[in-house]
C-alpha atoms as a PDB file:
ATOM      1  CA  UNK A   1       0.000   0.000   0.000  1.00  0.00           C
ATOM      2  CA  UNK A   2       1.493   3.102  -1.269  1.00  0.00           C
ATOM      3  CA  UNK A   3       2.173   6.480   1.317  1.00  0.00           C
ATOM      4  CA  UNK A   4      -0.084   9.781   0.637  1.00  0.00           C
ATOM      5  CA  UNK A   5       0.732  13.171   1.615  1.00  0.00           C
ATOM      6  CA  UNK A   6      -1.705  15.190   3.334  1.00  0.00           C
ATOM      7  CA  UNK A   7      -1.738  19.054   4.052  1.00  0.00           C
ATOM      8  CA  UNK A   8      -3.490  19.622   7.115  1.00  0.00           C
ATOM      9  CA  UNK A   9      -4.156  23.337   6.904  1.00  0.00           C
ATOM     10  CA  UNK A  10      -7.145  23.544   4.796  1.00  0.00           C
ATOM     11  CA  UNK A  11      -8.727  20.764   6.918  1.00  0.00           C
ATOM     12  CA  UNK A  12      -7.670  23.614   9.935  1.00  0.00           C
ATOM     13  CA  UNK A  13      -9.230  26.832   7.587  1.00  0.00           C
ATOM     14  CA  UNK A  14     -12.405  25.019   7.111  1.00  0.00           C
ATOM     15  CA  UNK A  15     -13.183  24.038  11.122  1.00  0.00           C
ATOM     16  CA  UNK A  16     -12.558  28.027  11.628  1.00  0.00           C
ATOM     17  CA  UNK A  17     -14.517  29.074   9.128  1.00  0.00           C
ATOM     18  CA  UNK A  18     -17.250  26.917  10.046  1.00  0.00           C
ATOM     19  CA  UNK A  19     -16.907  27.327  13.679  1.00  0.00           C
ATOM     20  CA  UNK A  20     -17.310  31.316  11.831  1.00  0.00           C
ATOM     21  CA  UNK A  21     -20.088  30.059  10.458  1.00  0.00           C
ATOM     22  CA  UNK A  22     -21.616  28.962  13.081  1.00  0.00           C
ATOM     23  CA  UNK A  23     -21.385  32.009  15.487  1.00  0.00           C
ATOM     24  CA  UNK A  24     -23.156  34.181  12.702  1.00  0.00           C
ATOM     25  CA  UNK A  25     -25.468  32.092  12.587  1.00  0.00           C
ATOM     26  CA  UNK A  26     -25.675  31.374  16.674  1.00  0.00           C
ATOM     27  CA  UNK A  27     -26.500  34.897  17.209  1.00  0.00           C
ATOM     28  CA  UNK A  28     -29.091  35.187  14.522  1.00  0.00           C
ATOM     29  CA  UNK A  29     -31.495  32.894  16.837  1.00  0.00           C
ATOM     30  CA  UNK A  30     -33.556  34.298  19.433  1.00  0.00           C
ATOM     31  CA  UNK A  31     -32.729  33.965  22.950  1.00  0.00           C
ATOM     32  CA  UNK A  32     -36.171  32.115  24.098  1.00  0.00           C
ATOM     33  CA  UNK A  33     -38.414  29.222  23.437  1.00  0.00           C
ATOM     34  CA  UNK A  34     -37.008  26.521  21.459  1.00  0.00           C
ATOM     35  CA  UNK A  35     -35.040  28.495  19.747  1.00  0.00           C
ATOM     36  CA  UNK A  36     -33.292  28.819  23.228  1.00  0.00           C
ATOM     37  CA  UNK A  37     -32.666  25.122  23.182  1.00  0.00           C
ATOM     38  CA  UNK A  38     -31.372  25.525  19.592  1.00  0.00           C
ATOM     39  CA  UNK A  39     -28.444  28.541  20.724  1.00  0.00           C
ATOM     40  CA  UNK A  40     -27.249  25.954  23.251  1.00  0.00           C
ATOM     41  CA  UNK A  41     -26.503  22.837  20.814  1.00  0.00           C
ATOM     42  CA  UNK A  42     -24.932  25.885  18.572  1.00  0.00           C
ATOM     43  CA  UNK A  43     -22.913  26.369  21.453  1.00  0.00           C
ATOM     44  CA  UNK A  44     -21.906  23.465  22.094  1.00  0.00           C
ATOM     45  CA  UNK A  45     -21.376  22.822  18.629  1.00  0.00           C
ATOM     46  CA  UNK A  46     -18.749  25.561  18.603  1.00  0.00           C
ATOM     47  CA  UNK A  47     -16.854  24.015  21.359  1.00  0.00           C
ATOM     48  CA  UNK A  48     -16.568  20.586  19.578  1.00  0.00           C
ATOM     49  CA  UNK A  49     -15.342  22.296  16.621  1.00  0.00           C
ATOM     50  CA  UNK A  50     -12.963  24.387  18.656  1.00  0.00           C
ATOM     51  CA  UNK A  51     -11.844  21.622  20.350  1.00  0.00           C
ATOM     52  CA  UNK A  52     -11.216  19.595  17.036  1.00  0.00           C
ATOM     53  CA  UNK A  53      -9.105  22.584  15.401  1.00  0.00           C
ATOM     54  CA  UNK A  54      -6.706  22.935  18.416  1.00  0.00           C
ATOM     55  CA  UNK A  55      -6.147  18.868  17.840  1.00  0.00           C
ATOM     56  CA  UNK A  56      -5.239  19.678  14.776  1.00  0.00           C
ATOM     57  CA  UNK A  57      -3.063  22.674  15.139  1.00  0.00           C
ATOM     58  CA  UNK A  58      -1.643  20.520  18.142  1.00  0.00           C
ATOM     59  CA  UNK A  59      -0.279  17.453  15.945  1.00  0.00           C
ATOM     60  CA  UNK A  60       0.820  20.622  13.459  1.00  0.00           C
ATOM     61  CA  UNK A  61       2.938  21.769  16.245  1.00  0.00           C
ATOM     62  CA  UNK A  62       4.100  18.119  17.231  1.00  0.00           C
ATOM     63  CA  UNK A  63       5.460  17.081  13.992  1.00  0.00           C
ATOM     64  CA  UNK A  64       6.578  20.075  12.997  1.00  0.00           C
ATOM     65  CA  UNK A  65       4.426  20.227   9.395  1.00  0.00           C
ATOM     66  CA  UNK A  66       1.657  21.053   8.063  1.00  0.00           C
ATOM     67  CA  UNK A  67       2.526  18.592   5.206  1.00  0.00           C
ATOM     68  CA  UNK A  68       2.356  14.669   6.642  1.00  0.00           C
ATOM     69  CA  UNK A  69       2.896  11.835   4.828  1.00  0.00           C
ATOM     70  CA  UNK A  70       0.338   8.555   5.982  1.00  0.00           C
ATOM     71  CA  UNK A  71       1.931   5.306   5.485  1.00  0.00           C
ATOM     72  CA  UNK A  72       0.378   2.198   4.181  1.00  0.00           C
ATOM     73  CA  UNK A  73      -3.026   3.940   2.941  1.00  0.00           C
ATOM     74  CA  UNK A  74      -4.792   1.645   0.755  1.00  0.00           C
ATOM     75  CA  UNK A  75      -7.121   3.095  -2.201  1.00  0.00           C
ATOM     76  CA  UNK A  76     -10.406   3.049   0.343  1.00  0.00           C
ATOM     77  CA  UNK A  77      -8.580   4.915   3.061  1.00  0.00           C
ATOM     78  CA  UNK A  78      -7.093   7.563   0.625  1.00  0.00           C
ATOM     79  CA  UNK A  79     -10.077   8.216  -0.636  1.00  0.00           C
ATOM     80  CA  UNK A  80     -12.076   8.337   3.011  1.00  0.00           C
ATOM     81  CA  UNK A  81      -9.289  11.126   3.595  1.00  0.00           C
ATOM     82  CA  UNK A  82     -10.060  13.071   0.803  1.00  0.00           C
ATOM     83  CA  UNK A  83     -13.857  13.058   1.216  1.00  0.00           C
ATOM     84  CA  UNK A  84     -13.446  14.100   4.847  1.00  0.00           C
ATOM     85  CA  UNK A  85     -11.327  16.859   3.431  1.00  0.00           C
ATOM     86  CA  UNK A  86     -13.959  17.840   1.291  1.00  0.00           C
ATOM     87  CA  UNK A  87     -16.311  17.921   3.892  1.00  0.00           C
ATOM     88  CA  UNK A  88     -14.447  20.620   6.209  1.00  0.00           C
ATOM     89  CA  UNK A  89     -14.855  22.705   2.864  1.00  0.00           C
ATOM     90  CA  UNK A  90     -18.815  22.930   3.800  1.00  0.00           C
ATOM     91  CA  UNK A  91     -20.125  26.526   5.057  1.00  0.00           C
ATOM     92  CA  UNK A  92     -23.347  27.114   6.790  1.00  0.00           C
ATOM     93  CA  UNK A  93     -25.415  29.935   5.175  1.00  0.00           C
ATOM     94  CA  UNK A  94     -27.612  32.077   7.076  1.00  0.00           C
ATOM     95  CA  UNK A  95     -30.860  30.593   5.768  1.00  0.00           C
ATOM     96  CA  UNK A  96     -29.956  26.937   6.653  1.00  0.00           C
ATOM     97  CA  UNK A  97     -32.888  24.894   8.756  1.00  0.00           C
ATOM     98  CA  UNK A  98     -31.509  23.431  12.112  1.00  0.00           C
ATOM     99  CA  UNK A  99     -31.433  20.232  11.306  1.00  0.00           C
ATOM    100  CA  UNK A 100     -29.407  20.907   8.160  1.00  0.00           C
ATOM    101  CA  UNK A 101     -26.515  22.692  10.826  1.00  0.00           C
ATOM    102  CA  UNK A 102     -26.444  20.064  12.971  1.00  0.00           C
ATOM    103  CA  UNK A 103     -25.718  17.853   9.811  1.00  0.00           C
ATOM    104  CA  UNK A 104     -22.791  19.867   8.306  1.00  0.00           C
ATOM    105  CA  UNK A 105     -21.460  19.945  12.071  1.00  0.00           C
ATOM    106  CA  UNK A 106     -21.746  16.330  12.944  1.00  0.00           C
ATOM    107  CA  UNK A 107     -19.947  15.493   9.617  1.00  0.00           C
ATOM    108  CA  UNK A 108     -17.125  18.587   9.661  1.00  0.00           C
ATOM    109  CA  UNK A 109     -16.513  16.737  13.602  1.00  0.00           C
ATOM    110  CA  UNK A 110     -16.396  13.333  11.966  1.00  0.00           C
ATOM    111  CA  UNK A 111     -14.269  14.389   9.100  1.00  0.00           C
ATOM    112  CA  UNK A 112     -11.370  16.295  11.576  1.00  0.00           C
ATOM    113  CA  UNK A 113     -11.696  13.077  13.915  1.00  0.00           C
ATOM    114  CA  UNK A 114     -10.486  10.647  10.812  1.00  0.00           C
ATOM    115  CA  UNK A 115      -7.957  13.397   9.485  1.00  0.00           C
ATOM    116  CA  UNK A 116      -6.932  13.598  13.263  1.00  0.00           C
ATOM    117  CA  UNK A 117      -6.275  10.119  14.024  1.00  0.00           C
ATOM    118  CA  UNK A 118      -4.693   9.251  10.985  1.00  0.00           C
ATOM    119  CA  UNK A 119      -2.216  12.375  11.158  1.00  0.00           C
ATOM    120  CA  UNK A 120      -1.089  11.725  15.087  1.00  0.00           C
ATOM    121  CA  UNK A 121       0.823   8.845  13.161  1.00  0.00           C
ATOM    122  CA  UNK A 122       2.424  10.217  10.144  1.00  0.00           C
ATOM    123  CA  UNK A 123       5.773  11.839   9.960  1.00  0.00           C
ATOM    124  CA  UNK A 124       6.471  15.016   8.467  1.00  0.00           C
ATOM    125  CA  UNK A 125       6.353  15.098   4.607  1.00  0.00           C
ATOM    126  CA  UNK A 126       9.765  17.527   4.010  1.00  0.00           C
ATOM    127  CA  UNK A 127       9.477  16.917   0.393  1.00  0.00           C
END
């Protein structure tokens, strides 16, 4: 199984801009009734994604790179990593229903949890 370079800092752009994203679109919700309810998940969706882009930044810092070369990928895996790439390049528009946010979000959390994993073990690509 062949080795694939990765670049982790659009993966980190996207979480900010989402996480961006998101507190636009946080504040655009009224304070009471269910819409309470709703500014809280947004909260604590903002945390998670927080949370994922300092893991990120962290194994940047680690390994010295933004650039990181995964060993042993095999076709599937390579192209799991590039579709979870492609998913931190989703934005949340203002006009978005609920459900649809929490749906980018849980995806954009799934995608930097793969990319994470996988990049705590590669070395730095200095090529």
């Amino acid at each position: 199984m062949p080795d694939i370079t990765i670049d982790l800092q659009p993966a980190i752009d996207g979480l900010r801009l989402l996480r961006s994203d998101l507190e636009a679109y946080y504040w655009d919700r009224p304070a009471d009734g269910s819409h309470g309810c709703h500014r809280y998940q947004l909260s604590y969706c903002i945390r998670q994604l927080s949370d994922r882009t300092a893991a990120l930044e962290s194994i940047v810092l680690h390994k010295g790179s933004l650039r990181l070369r995964l060993r042993d990928v095999s076709i599937a895996e390579g192209e799991e990593l590039k579709g979870a790439m492609a998913v931190l390049e989703q934005w949340v528009g203002e006009n978005e229903t609920f459900d649809r946010v929490l749906h980018i979000v849980a995806a954009a959390l799934a995608a930097a949890d793969l990319l994470g994993l996988r990049a705590a073990g590669a070395i730095p690509d200095r090529g």
